[in-house]
Structures are given as structure tokens and as C-alpha cells.
Protein backbone atom coordinates (compact mmCIF):
# COMPACT_ATOMS: atom_id res chain seq x y z
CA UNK A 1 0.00 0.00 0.00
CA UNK A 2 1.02 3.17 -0.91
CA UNK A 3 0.24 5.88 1.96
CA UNK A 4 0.38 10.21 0.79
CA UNK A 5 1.65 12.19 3.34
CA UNK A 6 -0.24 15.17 2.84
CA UNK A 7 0.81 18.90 2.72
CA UNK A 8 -0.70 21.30 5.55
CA UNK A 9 -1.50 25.01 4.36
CA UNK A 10 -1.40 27.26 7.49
CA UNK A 11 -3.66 30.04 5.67
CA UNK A 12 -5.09 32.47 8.67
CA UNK A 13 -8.41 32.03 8.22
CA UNK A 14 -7.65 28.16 9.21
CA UNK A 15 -9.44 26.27 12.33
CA UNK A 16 -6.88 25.38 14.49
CA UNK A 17 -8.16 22.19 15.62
CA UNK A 18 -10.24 20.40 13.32
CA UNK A 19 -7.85 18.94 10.99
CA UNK A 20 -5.58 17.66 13.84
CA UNK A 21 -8.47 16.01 15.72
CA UNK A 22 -9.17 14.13 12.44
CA UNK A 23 -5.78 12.75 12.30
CA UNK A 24 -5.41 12.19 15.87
CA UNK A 25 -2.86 14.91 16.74
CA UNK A 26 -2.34 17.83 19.22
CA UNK A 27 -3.26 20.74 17.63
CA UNK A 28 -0.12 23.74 17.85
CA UNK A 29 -2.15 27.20 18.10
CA UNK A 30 -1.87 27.46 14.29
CA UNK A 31 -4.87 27.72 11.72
CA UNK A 32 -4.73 24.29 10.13
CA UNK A 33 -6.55 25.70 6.95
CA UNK A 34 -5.98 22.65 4.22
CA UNK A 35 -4.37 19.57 3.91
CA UNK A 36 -3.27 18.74 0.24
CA UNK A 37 -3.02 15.53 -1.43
CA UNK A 38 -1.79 15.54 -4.55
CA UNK A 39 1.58 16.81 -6.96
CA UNK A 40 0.55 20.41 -7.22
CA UNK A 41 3.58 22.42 -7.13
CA UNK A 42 2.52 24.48 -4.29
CA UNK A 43 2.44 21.43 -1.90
CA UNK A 44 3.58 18.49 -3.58
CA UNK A 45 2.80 14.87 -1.49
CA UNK A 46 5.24 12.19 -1.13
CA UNK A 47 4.46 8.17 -0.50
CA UNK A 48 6.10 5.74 1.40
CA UNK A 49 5.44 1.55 0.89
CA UNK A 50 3.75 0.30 3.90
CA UNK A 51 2.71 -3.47 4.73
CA UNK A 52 0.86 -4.85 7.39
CA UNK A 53 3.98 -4.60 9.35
CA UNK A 54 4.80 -0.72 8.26
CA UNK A 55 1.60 0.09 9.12
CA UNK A 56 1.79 -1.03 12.03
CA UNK A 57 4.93 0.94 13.37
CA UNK A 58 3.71 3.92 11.09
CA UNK A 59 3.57 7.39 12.82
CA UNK A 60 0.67 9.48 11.81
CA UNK A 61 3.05 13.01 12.16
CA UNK A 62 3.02 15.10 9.83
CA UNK A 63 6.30 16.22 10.49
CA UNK A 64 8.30 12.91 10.61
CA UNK A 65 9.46 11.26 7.42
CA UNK A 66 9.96 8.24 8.60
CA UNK A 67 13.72 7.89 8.37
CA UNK A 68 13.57 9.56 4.69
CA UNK A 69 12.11 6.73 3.25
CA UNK A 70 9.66 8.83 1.45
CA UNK A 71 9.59 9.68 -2.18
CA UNK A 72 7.77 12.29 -4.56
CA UNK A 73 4.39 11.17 -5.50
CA UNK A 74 5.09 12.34 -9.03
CA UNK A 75 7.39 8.97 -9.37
CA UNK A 76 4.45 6.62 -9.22
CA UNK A 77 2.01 8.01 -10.00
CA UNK A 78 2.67 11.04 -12.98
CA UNK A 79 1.69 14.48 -12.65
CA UNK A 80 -2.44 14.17 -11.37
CA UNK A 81 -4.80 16.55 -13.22
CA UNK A 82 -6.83 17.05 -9.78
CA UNK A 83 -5.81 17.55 -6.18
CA UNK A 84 -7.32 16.18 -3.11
CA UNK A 85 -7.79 18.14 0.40
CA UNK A 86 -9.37 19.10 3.76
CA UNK A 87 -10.36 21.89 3.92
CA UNK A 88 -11.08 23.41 7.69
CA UNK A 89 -12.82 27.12 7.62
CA UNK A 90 -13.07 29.11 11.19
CA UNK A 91 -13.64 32.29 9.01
CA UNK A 92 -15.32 33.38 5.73
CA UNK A 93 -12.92 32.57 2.43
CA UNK A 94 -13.08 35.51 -0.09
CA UNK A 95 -15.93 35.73 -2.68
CA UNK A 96 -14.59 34.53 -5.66
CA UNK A 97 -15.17 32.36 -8.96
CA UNK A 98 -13.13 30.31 -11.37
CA UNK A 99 -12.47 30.88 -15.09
CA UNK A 100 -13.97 28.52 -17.70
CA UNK A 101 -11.10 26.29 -19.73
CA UNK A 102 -11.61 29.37 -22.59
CA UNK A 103 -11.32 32.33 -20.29
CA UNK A 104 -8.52 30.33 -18.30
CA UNK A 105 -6.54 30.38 -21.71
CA UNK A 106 -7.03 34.02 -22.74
CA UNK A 107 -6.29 35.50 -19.60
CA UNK A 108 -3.26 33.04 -19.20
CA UNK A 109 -2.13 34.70 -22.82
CA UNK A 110 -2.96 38.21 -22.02
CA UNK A 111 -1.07 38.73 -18.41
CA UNK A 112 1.87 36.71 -20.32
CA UNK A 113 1.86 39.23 -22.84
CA UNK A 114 1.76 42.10 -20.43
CA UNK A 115 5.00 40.41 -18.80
CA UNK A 116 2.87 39.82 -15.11
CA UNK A 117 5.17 37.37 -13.03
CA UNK A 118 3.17 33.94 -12.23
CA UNK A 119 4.28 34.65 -8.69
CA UNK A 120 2.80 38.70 -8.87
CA UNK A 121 0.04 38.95 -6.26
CA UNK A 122 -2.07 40.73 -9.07
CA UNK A 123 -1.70 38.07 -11.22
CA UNK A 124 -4.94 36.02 -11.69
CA UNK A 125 -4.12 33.70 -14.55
CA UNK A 126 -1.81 31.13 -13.13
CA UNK A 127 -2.02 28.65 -15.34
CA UNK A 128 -4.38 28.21 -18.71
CA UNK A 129 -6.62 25.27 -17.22
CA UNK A 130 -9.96 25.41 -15.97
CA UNK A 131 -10.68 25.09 -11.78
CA UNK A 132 -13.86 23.30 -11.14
CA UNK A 133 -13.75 22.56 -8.04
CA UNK A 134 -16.87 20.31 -4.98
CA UNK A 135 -16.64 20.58 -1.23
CA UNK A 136 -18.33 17.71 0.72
CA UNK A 137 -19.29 18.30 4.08
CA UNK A 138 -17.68 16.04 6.83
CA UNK A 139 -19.42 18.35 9.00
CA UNK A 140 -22.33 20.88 8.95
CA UNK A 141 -20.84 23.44 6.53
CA UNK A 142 -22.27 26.82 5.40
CA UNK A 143 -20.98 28.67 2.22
CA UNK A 144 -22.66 31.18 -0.25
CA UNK A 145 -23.05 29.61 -3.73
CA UNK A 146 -24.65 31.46 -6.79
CA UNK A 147 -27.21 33.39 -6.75
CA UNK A 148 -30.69 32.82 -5.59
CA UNK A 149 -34.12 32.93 -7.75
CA UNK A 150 -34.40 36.64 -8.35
CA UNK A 151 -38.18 36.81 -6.86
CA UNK A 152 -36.53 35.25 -3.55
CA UNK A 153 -33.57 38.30 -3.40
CA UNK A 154 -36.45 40.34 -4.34
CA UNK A 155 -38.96 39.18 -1.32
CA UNK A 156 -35.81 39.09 1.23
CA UNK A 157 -34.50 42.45 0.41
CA UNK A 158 -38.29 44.07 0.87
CA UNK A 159 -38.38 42.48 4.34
CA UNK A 160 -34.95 43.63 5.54
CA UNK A 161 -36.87 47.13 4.36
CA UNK A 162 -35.30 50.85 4.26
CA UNK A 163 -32.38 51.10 1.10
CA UNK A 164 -32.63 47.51 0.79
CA UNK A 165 -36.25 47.90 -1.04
CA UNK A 166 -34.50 50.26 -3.69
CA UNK A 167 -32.15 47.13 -4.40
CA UNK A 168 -35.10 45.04 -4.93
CA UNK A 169 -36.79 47.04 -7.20
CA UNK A 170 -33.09 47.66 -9.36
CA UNK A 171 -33.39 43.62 -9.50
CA UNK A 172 -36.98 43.22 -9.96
CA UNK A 173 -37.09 46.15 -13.10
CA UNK A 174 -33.71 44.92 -14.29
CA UNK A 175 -31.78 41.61 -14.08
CA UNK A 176 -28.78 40.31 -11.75
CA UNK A 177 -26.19 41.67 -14.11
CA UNK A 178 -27.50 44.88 -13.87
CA UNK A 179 -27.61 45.13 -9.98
CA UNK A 180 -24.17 43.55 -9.93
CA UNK A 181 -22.92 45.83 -12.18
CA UNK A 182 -24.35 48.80 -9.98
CA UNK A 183 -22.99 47.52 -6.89
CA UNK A 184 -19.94 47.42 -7.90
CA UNK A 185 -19.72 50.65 -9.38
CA UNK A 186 -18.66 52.53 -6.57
CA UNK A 187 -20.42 55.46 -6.94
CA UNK A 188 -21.32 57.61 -3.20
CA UNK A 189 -24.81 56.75 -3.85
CA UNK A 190 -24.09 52.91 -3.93
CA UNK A 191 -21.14 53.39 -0.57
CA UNK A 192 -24.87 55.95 1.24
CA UNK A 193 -27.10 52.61 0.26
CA UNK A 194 -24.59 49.77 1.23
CA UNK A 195 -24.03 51.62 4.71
CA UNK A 196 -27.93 52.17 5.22
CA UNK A 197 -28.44 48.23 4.25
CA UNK A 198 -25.95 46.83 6.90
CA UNK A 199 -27.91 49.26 9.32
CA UNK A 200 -31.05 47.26 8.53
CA UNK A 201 -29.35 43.47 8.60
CA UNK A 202 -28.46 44.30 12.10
CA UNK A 203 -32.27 43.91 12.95
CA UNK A 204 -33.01 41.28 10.80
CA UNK A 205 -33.32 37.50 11.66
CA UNK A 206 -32.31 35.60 8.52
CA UNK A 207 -28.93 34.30 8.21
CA UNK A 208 -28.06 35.89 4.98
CA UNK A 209 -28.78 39.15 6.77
CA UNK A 210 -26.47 38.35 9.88
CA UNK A 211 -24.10 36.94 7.49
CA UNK A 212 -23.97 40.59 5.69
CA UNK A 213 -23.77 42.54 8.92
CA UNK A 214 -20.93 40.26 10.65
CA UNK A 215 -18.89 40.08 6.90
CA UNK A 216 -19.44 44.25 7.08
CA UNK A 217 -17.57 44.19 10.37
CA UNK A 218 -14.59 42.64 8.86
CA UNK A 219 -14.93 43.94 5.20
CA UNK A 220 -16.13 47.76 5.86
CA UNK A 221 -17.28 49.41 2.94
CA UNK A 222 -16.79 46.29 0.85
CA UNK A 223 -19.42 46.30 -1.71
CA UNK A 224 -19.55 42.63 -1.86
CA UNK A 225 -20.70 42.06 1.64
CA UNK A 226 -24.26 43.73 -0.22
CA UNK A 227 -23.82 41.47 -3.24
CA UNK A 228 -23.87 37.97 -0.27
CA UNK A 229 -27.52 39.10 -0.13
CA UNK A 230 -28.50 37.82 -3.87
CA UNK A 231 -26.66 34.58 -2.87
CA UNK A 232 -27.74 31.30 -1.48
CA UNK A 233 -27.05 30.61 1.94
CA UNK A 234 -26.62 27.13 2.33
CA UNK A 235 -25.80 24.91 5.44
CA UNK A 236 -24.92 21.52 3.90
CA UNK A 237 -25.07 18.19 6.36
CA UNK A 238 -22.46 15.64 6.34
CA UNK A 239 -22.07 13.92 2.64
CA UNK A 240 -23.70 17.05 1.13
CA UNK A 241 -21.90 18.67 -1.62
CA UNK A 242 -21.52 21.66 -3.68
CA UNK A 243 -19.79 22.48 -7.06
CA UNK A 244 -18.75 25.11 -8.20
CA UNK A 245 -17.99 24.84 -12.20
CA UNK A 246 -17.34 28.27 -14.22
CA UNK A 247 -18.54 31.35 -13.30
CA UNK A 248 -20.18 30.26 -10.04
CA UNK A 249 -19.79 33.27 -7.39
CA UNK A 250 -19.26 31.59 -4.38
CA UNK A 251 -17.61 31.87 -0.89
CA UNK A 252 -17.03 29.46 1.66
CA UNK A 253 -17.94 30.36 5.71
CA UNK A 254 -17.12 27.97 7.90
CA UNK A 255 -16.82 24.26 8.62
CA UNK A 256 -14.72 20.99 7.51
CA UNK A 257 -15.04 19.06 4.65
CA UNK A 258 -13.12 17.08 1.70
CA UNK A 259 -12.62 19.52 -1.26
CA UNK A 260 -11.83 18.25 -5.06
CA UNK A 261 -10.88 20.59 -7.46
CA UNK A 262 -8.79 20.82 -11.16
CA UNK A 263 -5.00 21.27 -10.74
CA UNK A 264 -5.30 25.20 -11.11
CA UNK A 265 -4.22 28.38 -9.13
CA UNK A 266 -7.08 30.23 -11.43
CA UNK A 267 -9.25 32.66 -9.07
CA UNK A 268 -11.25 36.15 -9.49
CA UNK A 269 -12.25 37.95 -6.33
CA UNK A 270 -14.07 40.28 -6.43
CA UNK A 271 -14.07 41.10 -2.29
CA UNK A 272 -14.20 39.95 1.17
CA UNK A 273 -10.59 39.57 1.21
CA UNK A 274 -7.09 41.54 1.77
CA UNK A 275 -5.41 39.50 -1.65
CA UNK A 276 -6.36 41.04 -4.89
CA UNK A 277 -9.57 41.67 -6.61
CA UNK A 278 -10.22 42.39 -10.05
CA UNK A 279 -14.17 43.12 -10.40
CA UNK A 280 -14.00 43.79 -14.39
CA UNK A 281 -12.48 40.43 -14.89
CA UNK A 282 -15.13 39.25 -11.88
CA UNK A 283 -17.95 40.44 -13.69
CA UNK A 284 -16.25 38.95 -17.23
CA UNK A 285 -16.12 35.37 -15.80
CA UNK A 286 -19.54 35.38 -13.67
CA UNK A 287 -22.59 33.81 -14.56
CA UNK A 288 -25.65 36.01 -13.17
CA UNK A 289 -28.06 33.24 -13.14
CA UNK A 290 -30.16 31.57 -10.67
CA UNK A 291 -29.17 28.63 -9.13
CA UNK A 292 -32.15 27.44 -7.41
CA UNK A 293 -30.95 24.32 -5.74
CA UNK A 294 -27.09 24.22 -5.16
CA UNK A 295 -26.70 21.24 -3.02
CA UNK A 296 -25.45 18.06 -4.53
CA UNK A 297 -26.57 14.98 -3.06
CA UNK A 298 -24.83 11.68 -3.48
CA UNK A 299 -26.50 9.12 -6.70
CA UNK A 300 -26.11 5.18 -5.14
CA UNK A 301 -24.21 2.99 -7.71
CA UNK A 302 -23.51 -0.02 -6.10
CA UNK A 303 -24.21 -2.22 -3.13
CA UNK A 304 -21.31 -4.82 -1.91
CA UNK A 305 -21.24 -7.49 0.42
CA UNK A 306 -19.73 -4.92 2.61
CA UNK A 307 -20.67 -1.62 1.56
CA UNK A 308 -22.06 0.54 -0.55
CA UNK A 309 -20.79 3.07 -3.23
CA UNK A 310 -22.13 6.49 -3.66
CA UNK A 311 -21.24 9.15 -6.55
CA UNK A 312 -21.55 13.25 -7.45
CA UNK A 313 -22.67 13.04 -10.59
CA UNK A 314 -21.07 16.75 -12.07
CA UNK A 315 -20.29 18.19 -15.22
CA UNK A 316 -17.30 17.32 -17.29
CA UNK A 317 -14.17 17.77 -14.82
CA UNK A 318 -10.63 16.02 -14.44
CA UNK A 319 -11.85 13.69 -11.41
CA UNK A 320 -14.56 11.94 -10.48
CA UNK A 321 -15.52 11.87 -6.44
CA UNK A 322 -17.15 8.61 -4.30
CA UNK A 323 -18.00 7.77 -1.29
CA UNK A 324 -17.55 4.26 -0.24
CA UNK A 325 -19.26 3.59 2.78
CA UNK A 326 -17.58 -0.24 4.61
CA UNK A 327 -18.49 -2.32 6.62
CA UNK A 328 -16.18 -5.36 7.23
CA UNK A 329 -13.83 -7.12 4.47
CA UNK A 330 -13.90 -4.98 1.26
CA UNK A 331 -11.58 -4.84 -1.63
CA UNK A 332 -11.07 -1.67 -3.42
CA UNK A 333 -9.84 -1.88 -7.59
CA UNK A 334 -8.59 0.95 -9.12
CA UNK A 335 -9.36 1.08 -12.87
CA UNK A 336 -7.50 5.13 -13.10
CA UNK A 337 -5.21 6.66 -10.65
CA UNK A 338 -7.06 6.98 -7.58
CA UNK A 339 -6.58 8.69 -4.00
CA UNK A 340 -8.49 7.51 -1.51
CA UNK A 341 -9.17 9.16 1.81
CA UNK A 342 -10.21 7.89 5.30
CA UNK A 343 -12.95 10.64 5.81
CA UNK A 344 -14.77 8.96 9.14
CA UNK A 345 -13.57 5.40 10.67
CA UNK A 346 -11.33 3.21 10.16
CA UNK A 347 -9.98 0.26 8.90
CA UNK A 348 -6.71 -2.25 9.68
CA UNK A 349 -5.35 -0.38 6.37
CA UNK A 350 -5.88 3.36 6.29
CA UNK A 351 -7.35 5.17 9.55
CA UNK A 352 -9.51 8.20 9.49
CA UNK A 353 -7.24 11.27 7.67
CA UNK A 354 -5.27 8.96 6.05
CA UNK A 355 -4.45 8.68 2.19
CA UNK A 356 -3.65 6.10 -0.24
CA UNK A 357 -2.40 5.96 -4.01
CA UNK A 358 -3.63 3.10 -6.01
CA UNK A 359 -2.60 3.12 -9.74
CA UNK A 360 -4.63 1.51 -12.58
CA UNK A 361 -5.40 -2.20 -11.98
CA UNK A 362 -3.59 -2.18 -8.38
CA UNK A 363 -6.02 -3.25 -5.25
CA UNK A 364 -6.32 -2.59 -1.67
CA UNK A 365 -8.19 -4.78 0.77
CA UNK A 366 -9.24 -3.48 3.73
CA UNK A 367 -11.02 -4.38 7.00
CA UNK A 368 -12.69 -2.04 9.41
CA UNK A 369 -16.10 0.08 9.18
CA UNK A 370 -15.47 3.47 7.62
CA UNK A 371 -15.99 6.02 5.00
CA UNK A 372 -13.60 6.25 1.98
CA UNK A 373 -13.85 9.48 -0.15
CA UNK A 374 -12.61 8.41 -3.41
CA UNK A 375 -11.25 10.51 -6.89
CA UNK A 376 -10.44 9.11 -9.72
CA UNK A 377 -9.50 10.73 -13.34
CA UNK A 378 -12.62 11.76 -15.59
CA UNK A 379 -12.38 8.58 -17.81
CA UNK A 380 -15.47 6.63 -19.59
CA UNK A 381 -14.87 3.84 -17.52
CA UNK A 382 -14.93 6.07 -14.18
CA UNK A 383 -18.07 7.31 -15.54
């Protein structure tokens, strides 16, 4: 068996404890924001061989290497076109969304032409690839993700009342684009409204309302903390899902959960954040539609003598996520390259937080009772 030692990312708006309860450790005062798995260059993972008798001397530290018996992930298994994580949120990410594979390429071109190093912190176009990206809850997680039916804003906005009706009726005589558009404009008339608005949220009981007011604390004067008002609020429970393909305006709030995305450093942000936001090339890569339903619920494929597999059925991406839910003696057969993570449980094998590499054809048997989240490559078979 081939176990990934993952790749901690200490960003600060991290939770400090969640990520080393899940594998087992002492957490250090430190926001414990992700934990990659994968070759991305900003966090590449290394493997180590472990049998029965490996695993069970194996320390779970992150910071041992196991006598340097360790070696790139890249050397077994290729560069992977998708990158695994946990993902542990204390505070609100910034609002953002990700380039389609066509707007990844021309903005990729463009800021090479105007001679923008990839490592500039105004640089947006890292790469020329696409970023979809899902988030599945291993705990209740709330997020914003795309906008809500119009006629909903509309109704909300009316009952948080005062400058928040004249936003309504912008949306309700016009379209999202067009409010969008006016929001960010920042004209004094939109900075007199915004301020009047968060005035109002304070006194209103709906969580996209306290949402606005407690983002305006941290963001004041942002005019994106005004724009979280058109979006959905969602709270997803455990094996709930989201994803976010091109042009979905999103954000994530707090909570833990296993993220998936396309190998790509490609983000817009348009606010809610101290890193760099472009809103021209925000509103150039948005989709202002209505996304009535943005939760993505698990399909059932199969049913084992020991478990039973689950999968998010999404658009066309790099990777494909499971859930394999055992109970007892189950083998797992990879038919692409395949990480698979420990989310909840255990098993003699891989324990909760753990990874493991499997390569076409290869097979891992395991015993225990436990979750496994699974990705594979986007193949036919997969599929």
C-alpha cells in the first residue's frame, strides 16, 4: 500500500483544531486551513510503501518522514490533473469564482503578454486550465453559492426594508447583471445605500442578513458584503456537496469538509478579502443566473457485500468523487489513478485522515467500518 503524506497550508483564516483532531494529533495554536493531497507544485505529497507490518509501526506526524524513506508522488504516479484536500474554515474565504477552460486560456495569454510574473500577487491567470472545483461536508458546513431565484432576493430584500427595497426594485425592473454591475460601481450613492443596508441586517433574523452585517464588520465598505444578499445561503449536512464549475460566485464560511478541485491556481475575487480583486475580470467570468438548488446529493451505484458506493454526478471535470461507505472485508480496484481518503472510521489499512495511491489495476483490501472518499480521473470507464 502506498500511503500520501499530505501537505498542511497554514492560511489564517484556518481552524486550528479540526484537521488535527481528524488525524489524531495535538493541535499547535496554528490555523490548520488545508491539507493537500496531490503533486501540485505548491504542496507536492510524497508516499512511502507500507505493509501490514509498516503500518503497524507507522507514525501518523506530519512532520516525521519516517527515516527519509519517502519519495515524490510524481514517481508513481505522474503528474495528477486534480488535487485532493481538507479543507477546515473558522472564518469566511473571499468571494470569488473560477475561469472557464476558454477564459482560463485568454487571460493566461494576455497577463503573459503584459510580462505579469506567475508569482505577482495581481496576477490572476496562473495557469491556462480550468478550476472546477466540490466541497463535501464532513461536518455541517455553510458557504454562499450562486445566486438565488431573483423573486426570492427580491422578497428578502423588501423584508430587511429601508435602502434595501431600492435594491429590490433595481433587481426586480432589471436583471442580476444589472444590480451587480451597480454595486460594484462605486459610486457615493451605492457606498450611502450599502451603509444604510448593513444598518437594517443588524435587525433582521435571517442568516443571509447576519451573514452581511458580521462580513461588514470585517470587510467595511466592501461592496460585496451587499452582493452575499442575492446569494444562497446554504448549510450543507455531512455527505452534502456543492460544485462550483465556471462562473459560479461563491464563498465558503465555515466548517470541515473534503474539497476536489482541477489542478489550477485560477481565481477572481471580487471582495471579502485583503489578496487582490479584479471586479471587471469578476464580472467577465460570472454567470448572473439563478441557481435554485445548489446542493449536490450523493447518486447510489452499487451495493457490496460490505458496503455501498455512492457518486456526485457533475459536469465534465478532471476527477470523479465517491463515497464508499464499509463495513467489514472490502476490496477496493482501481481502474485510473485513484486517491483515496479515510474521511470517518477506520480500517486495519488506512485510519480516518489517512491517504492512499492506487494506480490503474492495483487493489487494496481493507477491513474495518469506515468512509472512503474516493477521486479518480474523468475517464469513460470512471463514468
Amino acid at each position: 500500500m502506498k500511503l500520501v503524506r499530505g501537505v498542511v497550508q497554514h492560511y489564517p483564516w484556518g481552524d486550528s483544531a479540526s484537521i488535527p483532531s481528524l488525524l489524531g494529533l495535538d493541535a499547535d495554536g496554528r490555523p490548520w486551513a488545508e491539507l493537500w493531497f496531490g503533486t501540485h507544485l505548491g504542496g507536492p505529497s510524497k508516499v512511502i510503501e507500507l505493509d501490514d507490518a509498516g503500518r503497524r509501526g507507522y507514525s501518523p506526524s506530519l512532520s516525521d518522514d519516517t527515516g527519509g524513506l519517502f519519495s515524490p508522488l510524481t514517481a508513481v504516479s505522474g503528474e495528477l490533473p486534480f488535487l485532493l484536500k481538507i479543507l477546515a474554515a473558522a472564518r469566511p474565504l473571499s468571494l470569488q469564482s473560477h475561469p472557464s477552460q476558454e477564459q482560463a486560456r485568454g487571460g493566461y495569454a494576455r497577463e503573459n503578454r503584459l510580462d505579469i510574473p506567475i508569482g505577482n500577487s495581481r496576477r490572476i491567470y496562473r495557469d491556462p486550465f480550468a478550476k472546477p472545483e466540490l466541497v463535501c461536508a464532513l461536518e455541517p458546513f455553510e458557504a454562499l453559492c450562486g445566486f438565488r431565484r431573483e423573486v426570492d432576493s427580491v422578497s428578502l430584500l423588501h423584508s430587511i426594508g429601508g435602502s434595501a427595497s431600492h435594491l429590490a426594485r433595481l433587481i426586480a425592473d432589471h436583471d442580476l447583471d444589472h444590480a451587480l454591475r451597480y454595486l460594484f460601481g462605486g459610486t457615493e450613492e451605492v457606498r450611502i445605500l450599502q451603509n444604510d443596508i448593513i444598518d437594517s441586517c443588524l435587525h433582521h433574523d435571517s442568516a443571509s442578513a447576519q451573514w452581511a452585517a458580521r462580513l461588514a464588520r470585517s470587510y467595511p465598505g466592501d461592496p460585496a458584503v451587499i452582493v452575499t444578499l442575492l446569494m444562497n445561503h446554504v448549510v450543507l449536512a455531512p455527505g452534502e456537496a456543492l460544485y462550483l464549475g465556471p462562473g459560479n460566485l461563491h464563498a465558503y464560511l465555515r466548517g470541515t469538509g473534503v474539497e476536489v478541485m482541477g489542478s489550477s491556481d485560477n481565481v477572481v475575487r471580487c471582495g471579502l478579502t485583503n489578496k487582490h480583486v479584479d471586479v471587471n475580470e469578476l464580472l467577465a467570468t460570472v454567470v448572473p443566473e439563478s441557481l435554485p438548488d445548489p446542493v449536490l446529493r450523493a447518486t447510489p451505484v452499487a451495493r457490496t457485500e460490505a458496503g455501498r458506493l455512492w457518486r456526485y454526478v457533475t459536469p465534465p471535470a478532471p476527477f470523479v468523487l465517491w463515497v464508499h461507505q464499509i463495513d467489514g472485508t472490502e476490496t477496493i480496484r482501481a481502474r485510473t489513478r485513484e486517491l483515496s481518503l479515510c474521511g470517518v472510521g477506520s480500517t486495519d489499512m488506512l485510519r480516518r485522515g489517512e491517504v492512499t495511491y492506487l494506480a490503474p489495476g492495483q487493489e487494496l483490501t481493507v477491513r474495518g467500518k469506515a468512509t472512503f472518499f474516493r477521486v479518480t480521473e474523468w475517464s469513460d470507464v470512471a463514468r
